[in-house]
PDB file of N, CA and C in Angstrom:
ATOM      1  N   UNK A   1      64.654 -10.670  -4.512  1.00  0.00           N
ATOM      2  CA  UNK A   1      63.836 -11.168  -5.594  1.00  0.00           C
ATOM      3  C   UNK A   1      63.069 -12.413  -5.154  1.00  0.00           C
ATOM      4  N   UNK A   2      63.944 -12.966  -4.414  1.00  0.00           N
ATOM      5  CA  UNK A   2      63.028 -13.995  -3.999  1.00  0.00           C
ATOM      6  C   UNK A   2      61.360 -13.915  -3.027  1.00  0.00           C
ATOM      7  N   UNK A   3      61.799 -13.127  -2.555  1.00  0.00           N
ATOM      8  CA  UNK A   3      60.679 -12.754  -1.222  1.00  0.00           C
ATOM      9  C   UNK A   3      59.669 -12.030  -2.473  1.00  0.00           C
ATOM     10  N   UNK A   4      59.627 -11.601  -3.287  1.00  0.00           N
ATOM     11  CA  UNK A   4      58.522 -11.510  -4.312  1.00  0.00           C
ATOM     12  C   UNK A   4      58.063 -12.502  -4.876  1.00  0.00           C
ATOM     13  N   UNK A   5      58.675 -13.237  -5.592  1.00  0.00           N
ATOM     14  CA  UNK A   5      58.193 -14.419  -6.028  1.00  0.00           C
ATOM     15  C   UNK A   5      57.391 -15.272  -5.166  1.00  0.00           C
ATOM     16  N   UNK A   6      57.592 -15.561  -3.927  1.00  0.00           N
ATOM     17  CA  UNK A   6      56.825 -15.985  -3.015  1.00  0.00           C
ATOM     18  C   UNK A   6      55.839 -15.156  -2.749  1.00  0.00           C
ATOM     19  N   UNK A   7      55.919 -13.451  -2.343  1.00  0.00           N
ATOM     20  CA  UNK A   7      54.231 -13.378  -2.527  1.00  0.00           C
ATOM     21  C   UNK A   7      53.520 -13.516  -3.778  1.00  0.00           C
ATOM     22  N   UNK A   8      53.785 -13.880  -4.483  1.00  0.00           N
ATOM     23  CA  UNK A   8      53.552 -13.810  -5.997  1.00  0.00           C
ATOM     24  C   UNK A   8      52.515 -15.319  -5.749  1.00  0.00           C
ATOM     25  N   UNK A   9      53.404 -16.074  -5.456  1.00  0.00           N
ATOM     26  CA  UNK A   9      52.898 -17.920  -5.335  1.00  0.00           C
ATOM     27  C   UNK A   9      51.985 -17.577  -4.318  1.00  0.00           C
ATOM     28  N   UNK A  10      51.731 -17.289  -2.692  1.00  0.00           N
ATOM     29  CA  UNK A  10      50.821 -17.283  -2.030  1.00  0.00           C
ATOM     30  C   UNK A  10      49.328 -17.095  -2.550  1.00  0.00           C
ATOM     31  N   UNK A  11      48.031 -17.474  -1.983  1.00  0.00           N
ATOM     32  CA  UNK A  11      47.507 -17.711  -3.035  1.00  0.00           C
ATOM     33  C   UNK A  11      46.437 -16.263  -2.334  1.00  0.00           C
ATOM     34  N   UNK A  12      45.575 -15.820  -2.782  1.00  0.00           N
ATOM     35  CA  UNK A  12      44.818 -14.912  -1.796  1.00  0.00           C
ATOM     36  C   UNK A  12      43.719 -15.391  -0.712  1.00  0.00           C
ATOM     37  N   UNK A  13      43.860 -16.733  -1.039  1.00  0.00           N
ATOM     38  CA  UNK A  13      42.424 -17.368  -0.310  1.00  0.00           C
ATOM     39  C   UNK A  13      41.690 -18.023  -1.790  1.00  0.00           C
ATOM     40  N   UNK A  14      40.642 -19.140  -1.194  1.00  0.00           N
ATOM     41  CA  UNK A  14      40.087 -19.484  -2.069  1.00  0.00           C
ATOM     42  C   UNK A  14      38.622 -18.749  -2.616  1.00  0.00           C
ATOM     43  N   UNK A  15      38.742 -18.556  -4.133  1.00  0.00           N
ATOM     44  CA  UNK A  15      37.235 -17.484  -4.110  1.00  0.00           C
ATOM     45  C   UNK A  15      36.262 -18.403  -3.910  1.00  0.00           C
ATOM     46  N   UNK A  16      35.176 -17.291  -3.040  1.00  0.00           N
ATOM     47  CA  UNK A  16      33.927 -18.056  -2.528  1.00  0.00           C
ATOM     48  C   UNK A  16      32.998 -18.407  -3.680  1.00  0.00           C
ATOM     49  N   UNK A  17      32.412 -19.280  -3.616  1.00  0.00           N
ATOM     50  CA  UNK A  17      31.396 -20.123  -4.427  1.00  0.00           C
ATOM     51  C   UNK A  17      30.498 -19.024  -5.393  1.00  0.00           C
ATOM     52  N   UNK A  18      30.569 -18.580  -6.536  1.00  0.00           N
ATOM     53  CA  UNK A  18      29.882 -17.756  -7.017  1.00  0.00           C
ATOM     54  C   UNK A  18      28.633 -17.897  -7.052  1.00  0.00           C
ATOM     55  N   UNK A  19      27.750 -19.432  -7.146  1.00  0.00           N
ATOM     56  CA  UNK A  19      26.586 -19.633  -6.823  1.00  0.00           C
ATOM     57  C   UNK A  19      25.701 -19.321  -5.943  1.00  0.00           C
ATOM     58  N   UNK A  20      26.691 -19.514  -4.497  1.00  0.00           N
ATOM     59  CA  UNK A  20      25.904 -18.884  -3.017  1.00  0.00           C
ATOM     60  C   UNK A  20      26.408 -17.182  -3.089  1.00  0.00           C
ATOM     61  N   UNK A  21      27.458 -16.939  -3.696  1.00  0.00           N
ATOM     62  CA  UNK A  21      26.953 -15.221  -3.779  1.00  0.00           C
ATOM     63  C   UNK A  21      25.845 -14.545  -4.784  1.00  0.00           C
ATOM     64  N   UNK A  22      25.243 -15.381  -5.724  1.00  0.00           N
ATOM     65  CA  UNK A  22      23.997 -15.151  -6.100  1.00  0.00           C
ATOM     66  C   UNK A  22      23.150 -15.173  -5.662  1.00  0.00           C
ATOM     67  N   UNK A  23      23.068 -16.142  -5.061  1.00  0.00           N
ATOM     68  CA  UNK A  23      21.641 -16.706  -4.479  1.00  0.00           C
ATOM     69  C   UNK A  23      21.562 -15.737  -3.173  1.00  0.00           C
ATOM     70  N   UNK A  24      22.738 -15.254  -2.280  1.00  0.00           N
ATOM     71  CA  UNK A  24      22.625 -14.642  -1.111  1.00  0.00           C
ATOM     72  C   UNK A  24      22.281 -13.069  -1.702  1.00  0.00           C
ATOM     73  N   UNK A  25      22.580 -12.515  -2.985  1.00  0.00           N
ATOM     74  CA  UNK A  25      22.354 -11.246  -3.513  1.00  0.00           C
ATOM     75  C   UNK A  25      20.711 -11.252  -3.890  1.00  0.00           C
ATOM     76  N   UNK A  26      20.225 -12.085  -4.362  1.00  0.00           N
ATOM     77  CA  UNK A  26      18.521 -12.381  -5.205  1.00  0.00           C
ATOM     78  C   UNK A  26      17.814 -12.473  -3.838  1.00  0.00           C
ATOM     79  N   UNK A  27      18.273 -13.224  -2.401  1.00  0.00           N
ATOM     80  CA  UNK A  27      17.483 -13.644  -0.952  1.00  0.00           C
ATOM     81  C   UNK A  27      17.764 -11.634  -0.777  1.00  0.00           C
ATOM     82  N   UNK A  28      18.806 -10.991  -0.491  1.00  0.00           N
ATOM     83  CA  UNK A  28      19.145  -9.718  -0.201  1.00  0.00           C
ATOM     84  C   UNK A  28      17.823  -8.663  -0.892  1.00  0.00           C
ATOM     85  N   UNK A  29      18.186  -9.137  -2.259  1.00  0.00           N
ATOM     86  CA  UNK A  29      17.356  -7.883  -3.203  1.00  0.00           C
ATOM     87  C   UNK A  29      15.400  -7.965  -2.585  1.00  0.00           C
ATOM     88  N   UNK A  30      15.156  -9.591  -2.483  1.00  0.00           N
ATOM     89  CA  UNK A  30      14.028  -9.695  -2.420  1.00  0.00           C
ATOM     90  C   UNK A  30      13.776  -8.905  -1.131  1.00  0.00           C
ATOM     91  N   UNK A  31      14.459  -9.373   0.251  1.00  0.00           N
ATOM     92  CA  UNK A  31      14.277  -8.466   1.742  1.00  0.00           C
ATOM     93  C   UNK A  31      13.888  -7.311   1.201  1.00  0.00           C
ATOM     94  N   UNK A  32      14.871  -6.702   0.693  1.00  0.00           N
ATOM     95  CA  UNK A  32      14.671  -5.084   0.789  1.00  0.00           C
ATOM     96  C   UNK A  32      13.585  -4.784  -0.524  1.00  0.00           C
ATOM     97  N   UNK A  33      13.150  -5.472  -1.451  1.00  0.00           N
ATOM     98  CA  UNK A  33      11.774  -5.139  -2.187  1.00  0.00           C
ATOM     99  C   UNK A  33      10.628  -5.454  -0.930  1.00  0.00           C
ATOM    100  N   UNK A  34      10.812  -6.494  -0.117  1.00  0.00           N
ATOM    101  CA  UNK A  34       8.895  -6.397   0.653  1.00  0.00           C
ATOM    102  C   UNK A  34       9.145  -5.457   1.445  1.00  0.00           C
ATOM    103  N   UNK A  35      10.429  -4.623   1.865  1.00  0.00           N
ATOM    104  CA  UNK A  35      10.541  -3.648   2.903  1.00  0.00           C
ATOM    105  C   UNK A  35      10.104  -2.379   2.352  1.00  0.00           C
ATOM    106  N   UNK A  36      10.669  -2.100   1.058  1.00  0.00           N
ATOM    107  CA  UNK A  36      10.211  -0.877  -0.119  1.00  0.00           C
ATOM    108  C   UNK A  36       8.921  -1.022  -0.287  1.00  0.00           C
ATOM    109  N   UNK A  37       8.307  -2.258  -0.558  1.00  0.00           N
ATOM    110  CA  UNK A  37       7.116  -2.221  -1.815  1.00  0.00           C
ATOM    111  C   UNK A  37       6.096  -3.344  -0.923  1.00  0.00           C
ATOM    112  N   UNK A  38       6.601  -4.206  -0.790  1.00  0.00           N
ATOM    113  CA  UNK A  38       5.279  -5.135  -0.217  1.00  0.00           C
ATOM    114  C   UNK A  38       4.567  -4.829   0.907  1.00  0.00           C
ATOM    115  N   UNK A  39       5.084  -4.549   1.834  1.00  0.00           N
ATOM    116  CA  UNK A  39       4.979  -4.266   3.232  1.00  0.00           C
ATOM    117  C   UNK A  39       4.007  -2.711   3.124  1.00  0.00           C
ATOM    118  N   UNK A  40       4.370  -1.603   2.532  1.00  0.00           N
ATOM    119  CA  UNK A  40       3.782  -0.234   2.819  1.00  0.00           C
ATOM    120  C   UNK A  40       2.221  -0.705   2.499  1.00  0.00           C
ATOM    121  N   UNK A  41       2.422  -1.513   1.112  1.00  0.00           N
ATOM    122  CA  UNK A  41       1.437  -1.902   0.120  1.00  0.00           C
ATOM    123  C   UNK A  41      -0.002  -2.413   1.338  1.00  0.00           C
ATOM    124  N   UNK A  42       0.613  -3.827   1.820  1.00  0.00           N
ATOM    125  CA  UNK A  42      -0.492  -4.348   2.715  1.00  0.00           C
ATOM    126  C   UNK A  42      -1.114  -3.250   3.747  1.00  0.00           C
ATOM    127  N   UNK A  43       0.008  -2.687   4.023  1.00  0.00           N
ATOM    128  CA  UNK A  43      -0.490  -1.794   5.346  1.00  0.00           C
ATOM    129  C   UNK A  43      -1.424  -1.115   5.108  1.00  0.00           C
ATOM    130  N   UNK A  44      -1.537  -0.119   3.905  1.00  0.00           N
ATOM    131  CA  UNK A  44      -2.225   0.469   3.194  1.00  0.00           C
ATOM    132  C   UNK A  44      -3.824   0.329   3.082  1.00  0.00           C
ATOM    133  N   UNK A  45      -3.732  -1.647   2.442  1.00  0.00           N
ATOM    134  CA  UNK A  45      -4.909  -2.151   2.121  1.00  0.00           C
ATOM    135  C   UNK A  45      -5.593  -2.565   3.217  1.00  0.00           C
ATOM    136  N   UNK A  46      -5.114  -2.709   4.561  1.00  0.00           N
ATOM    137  CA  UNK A  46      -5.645  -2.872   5.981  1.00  0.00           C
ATOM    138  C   UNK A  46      -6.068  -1.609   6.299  1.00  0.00           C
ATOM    139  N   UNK A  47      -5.541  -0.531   6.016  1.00  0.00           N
ATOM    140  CA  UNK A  47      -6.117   0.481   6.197  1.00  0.00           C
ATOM    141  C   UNK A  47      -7.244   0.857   5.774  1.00  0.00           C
ATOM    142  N   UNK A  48      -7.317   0.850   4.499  1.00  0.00           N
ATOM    143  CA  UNK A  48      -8.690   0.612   3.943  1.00  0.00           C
ATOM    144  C   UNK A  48      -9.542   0.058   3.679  1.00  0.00           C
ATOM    145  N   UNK A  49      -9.124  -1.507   4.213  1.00  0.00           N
ATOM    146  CA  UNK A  49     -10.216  -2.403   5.007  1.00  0.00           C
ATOM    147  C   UNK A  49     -10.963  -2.329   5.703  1.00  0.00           C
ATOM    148  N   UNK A  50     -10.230  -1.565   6.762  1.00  0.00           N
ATOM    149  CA  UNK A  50     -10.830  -1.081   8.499  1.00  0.00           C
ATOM    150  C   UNK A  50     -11.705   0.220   7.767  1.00  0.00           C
ATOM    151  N   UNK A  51     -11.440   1.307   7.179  1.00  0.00           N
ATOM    152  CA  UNK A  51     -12.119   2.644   6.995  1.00  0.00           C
ATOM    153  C   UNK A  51     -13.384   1.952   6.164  1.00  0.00           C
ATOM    154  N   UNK A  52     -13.134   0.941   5.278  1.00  0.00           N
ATOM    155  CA  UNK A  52     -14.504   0.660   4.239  1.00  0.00           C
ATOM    156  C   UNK A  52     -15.619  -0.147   5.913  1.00  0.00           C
ATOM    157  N   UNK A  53     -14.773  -0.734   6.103  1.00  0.00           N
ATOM    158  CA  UNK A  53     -15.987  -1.762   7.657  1.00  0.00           C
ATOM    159  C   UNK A  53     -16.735  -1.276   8.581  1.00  0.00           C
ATOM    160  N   UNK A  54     -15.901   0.207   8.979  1.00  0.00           N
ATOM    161  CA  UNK A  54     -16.609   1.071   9.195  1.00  0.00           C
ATOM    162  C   UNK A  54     -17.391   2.310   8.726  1.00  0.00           C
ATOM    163  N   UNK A  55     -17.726   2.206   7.912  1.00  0.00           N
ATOM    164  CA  UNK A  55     -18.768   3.693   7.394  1.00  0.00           C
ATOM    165  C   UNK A  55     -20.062   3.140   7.975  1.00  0.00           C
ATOM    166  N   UNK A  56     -20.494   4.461   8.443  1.00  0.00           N
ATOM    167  CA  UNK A  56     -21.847   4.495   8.701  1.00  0.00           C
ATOM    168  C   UNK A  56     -22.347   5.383   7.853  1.00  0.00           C
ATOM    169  N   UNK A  57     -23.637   4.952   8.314  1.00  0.00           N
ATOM    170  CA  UNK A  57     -24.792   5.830   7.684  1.00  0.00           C
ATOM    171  C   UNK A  57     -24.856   7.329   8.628  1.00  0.00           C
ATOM    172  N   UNK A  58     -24.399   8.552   7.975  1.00  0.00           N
ATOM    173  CA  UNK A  58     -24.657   9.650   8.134  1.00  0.00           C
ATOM    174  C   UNK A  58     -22.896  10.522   7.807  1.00  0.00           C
ATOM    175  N   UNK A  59     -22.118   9.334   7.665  1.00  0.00           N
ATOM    176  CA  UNK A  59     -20.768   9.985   7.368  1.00  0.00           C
ATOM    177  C   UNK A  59     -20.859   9.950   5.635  1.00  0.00           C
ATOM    178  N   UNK A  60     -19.784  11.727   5.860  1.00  0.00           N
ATOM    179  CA  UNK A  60     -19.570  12.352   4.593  1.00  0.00           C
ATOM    180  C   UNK A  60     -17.942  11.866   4.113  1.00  0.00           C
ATOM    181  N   UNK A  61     -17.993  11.444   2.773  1.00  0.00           N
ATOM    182  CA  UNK A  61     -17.067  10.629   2.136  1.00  0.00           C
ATOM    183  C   UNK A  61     -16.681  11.481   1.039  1.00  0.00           C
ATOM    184  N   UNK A  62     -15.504  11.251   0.715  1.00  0.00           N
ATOM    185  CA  UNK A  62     -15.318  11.523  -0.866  1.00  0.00           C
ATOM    186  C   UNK A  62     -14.597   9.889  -1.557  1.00  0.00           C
ATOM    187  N   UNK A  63     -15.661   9.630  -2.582  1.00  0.00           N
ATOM    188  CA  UNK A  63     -14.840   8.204  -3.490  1.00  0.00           C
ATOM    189  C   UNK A  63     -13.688   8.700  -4.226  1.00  0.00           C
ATOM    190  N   UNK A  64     -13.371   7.602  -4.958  1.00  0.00           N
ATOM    191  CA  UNK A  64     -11.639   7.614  -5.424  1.00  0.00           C
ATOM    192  C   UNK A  64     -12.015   8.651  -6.526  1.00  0.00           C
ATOM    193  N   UNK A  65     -12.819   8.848  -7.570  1.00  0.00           N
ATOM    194  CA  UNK A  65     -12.929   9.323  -8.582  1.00  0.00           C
ATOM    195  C   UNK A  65     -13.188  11.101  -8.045  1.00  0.00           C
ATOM    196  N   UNK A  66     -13.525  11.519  -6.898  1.00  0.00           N
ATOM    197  CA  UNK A  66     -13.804  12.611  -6.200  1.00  0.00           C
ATOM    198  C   UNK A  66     -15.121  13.399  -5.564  1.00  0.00           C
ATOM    199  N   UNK A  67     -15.824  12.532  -5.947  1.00  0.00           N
ATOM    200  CA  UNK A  67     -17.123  13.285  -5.832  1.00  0.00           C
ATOM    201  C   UNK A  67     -17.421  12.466  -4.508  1.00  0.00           C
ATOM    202  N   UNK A  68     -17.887  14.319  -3.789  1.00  0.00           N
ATOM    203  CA  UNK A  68     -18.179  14.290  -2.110  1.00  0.00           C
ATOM    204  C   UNK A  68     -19.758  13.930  -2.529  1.00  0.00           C
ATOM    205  N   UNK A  69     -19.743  13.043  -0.606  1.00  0.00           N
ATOM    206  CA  UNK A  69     -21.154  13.068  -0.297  1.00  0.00           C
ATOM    207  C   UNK A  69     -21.562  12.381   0.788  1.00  0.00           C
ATOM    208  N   UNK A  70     -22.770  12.153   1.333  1.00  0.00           N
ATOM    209  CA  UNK A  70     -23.297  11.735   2.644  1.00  0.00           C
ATOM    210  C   UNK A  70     -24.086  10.322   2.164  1.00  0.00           C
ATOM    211  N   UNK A  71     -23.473  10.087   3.391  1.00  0.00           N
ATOM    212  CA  UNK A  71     -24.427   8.223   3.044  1.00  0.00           C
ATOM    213  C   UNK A  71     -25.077   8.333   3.851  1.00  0.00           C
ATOM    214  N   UNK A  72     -26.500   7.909   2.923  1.00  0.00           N
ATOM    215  CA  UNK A  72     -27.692   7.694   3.289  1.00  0.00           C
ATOM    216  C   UNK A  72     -28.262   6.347   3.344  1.00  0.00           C
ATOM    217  N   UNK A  73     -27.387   5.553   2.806  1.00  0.00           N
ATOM    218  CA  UNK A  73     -27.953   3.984   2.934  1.00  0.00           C
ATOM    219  C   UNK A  73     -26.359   3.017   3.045  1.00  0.00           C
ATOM    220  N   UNK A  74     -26.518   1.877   3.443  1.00  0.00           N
ATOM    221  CA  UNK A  74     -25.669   0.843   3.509  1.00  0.00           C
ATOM    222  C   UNK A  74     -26.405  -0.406   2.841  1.00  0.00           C
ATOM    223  N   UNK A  75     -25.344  -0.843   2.003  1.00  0.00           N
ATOM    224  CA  UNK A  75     -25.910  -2.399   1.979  1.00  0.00           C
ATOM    225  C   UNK A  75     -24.673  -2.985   1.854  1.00  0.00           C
ATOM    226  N   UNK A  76     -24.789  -4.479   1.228  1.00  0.00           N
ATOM    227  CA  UNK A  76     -23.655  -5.533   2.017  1.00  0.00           C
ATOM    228  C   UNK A  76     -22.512  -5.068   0.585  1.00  0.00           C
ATOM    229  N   UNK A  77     -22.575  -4.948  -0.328  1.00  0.00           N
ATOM    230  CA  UNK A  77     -21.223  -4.270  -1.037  1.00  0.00           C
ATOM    231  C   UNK A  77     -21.283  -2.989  -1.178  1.00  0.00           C
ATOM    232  N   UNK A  78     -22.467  -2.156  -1.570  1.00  0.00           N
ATOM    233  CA  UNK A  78     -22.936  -0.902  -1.722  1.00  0.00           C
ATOM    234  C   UNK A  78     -22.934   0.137  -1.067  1.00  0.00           C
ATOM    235  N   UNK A  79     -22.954   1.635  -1.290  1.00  0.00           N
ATOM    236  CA  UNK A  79     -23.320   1.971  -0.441  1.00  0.00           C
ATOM    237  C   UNK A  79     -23.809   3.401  -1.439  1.00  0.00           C
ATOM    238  N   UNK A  80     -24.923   4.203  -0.845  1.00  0.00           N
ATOM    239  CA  UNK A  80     -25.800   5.454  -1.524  1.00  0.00           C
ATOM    240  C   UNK A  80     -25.428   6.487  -0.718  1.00  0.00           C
ATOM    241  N   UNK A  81     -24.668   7.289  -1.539  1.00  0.00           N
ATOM    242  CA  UNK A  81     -24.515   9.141  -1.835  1.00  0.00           C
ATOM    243  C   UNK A  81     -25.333  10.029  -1.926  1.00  0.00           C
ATOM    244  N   UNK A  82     -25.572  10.766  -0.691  1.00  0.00           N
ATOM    245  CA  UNK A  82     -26.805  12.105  -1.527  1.00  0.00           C
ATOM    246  C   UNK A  82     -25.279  12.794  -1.694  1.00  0.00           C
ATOM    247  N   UNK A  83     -25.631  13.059  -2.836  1.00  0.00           N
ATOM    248  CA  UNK A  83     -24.610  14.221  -3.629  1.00  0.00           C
ATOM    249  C   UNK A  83     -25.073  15.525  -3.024  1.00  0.00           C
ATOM    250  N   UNK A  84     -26.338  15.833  -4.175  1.00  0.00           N
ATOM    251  CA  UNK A  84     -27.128  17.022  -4.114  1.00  0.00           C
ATOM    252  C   UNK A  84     -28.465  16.930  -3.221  1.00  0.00           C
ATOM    253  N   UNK A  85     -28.961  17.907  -2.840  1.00  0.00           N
ATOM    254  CA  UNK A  85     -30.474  17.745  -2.484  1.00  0.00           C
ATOM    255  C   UNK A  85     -31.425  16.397  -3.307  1.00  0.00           C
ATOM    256  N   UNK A  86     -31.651  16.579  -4.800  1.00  0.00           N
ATOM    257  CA  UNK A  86     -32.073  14.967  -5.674  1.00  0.00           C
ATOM    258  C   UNK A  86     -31.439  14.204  -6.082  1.00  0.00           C
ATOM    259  N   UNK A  87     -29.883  14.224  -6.213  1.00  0.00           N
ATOM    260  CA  UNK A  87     -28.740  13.263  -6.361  1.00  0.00           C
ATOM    261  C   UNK A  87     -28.686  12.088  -5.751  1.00  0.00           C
ATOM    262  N   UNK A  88     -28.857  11.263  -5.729  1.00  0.00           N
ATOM    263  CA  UNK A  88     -28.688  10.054  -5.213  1.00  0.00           C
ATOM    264  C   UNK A  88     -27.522   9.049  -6.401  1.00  0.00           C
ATOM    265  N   UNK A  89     -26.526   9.141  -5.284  1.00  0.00           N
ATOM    266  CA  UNK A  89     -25.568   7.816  -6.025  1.00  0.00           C
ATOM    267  C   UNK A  89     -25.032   6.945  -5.535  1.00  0.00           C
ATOM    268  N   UNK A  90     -24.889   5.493  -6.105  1.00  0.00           N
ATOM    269  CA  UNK A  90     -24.658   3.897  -5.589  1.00  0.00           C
ATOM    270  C   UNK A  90     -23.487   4.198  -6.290  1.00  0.00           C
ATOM    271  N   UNK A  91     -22.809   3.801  -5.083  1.00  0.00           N
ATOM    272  CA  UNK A  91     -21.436   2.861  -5.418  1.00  0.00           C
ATOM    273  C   UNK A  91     -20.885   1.480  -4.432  1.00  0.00           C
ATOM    274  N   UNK A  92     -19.943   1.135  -5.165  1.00  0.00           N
ATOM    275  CA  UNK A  92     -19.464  -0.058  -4.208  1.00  0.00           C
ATOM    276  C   UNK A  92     -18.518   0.523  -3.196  1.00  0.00           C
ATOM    277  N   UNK A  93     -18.358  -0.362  -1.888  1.00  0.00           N
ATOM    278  CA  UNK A  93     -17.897  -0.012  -0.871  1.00  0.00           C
ATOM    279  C   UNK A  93     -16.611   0.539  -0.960  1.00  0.00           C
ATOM    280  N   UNK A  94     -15.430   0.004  -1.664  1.00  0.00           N
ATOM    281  CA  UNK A  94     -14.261  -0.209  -1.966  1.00  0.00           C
ATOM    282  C   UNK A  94     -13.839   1.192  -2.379  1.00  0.00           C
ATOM    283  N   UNK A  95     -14.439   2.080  -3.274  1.00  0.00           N
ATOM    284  CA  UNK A  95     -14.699   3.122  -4.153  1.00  0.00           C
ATOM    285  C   UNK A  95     -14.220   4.234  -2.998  1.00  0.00           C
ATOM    286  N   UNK A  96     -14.691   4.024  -1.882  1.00  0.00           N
ATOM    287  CA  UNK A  96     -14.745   5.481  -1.121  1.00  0.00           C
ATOM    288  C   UNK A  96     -13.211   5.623  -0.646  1.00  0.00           C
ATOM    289  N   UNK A  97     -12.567   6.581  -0.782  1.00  0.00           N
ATOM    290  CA  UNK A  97     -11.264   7.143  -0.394  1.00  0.00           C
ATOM    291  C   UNK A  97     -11.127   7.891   0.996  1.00  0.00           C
ATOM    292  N   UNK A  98     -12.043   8.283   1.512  1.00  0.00           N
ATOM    293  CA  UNK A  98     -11.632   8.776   2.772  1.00  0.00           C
ATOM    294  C   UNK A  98     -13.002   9.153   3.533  1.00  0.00           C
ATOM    295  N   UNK A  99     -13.230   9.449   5.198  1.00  0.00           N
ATOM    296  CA  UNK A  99     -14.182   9.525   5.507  1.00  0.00           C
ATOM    297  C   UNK A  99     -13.958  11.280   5.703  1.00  0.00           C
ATOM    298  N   UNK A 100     -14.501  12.560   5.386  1.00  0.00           N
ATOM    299  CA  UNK A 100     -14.322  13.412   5.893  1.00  0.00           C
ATOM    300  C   UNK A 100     -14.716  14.083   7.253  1.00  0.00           C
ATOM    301  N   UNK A 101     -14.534  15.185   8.412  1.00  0.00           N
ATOM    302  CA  UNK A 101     -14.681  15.397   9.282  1.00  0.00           C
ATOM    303  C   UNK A 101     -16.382  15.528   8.986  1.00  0.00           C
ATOM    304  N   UNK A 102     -17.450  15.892   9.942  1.00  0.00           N
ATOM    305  CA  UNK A 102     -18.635  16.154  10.026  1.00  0.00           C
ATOM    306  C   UNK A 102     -18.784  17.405   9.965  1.00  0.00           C
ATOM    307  N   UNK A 103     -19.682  18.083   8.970  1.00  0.00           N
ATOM    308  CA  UNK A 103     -19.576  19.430   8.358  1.00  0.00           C
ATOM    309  C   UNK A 103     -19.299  19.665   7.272  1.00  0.00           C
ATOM    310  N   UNK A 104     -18.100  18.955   6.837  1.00  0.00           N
ATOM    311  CA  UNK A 104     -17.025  19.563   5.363  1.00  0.00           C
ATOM    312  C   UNK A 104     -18.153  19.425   4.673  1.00  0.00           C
ATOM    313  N   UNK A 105     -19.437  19.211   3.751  1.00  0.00           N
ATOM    314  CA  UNK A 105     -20.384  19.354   2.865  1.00  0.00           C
ATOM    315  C   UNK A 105     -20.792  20.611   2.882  1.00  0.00           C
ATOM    316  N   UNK A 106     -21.426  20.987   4.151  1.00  0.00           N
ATOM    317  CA  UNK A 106     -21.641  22.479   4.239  1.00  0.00           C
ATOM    318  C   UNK A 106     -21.081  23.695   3.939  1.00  0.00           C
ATOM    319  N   UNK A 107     -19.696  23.438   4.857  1.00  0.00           N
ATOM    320  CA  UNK A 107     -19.020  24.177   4.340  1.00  0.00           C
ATOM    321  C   UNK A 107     -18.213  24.302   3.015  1.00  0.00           C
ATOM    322  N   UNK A 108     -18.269  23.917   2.063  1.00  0.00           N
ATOM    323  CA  UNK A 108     -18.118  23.585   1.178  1.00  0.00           C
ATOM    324  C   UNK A 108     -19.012  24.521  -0.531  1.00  0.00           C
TER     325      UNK A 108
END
């Protein structure tokens, strides 16, 4: 009986500071949110930094909203769509979603 009572009294250790296991869980959660969410995010917008800096004039695009077309003009935010044969459309640079291969209009 005795040798129980004594592990009974031993103590388990002292508990660690509940403050620094917060603060080390909120530093934890944040790492792994810019690894999930911040990080893909920027990469993304560099990506489409570089694709908007480069368009030229004669590449076929489709903008975010969907509508394909060939640029026929550049300017410093802008840039002009022949849609159709008399279609002509301005949009801002930002707008365009992807550059397509050379052809896809035609065939199309």
């Amino acid at each position: 009986m005795n040798f129980i009572s004594q592990a009974h009294a031993q103590a388990a250790g002292a508990p660690a500071d509940p403050g620094y296991m917060q603060l080390l869980l909120m530093v934890g959660l944040f790492v792994m949110f810019y690894f999930i969410a911040i990080r893909p995010q920027r990469k993304r917008q560099k990506e489409h930094a570089e694709l908007v800096s480069n368009l030229q004039k004669g590449d076929e695009v489709v903008t975010n909203s969907g509508i394909l077309g060939k640029i026929i003009k550049l300017e410093e935010g802008y840039i002009v769509l022949n849609v159709t044969e008399k279609v002509d459309l301005k949009f801002q640079r930002g707008s365009i979603h992807a550059v397509l291969p050379k052809g896809t209009l035609k065939s199309i």
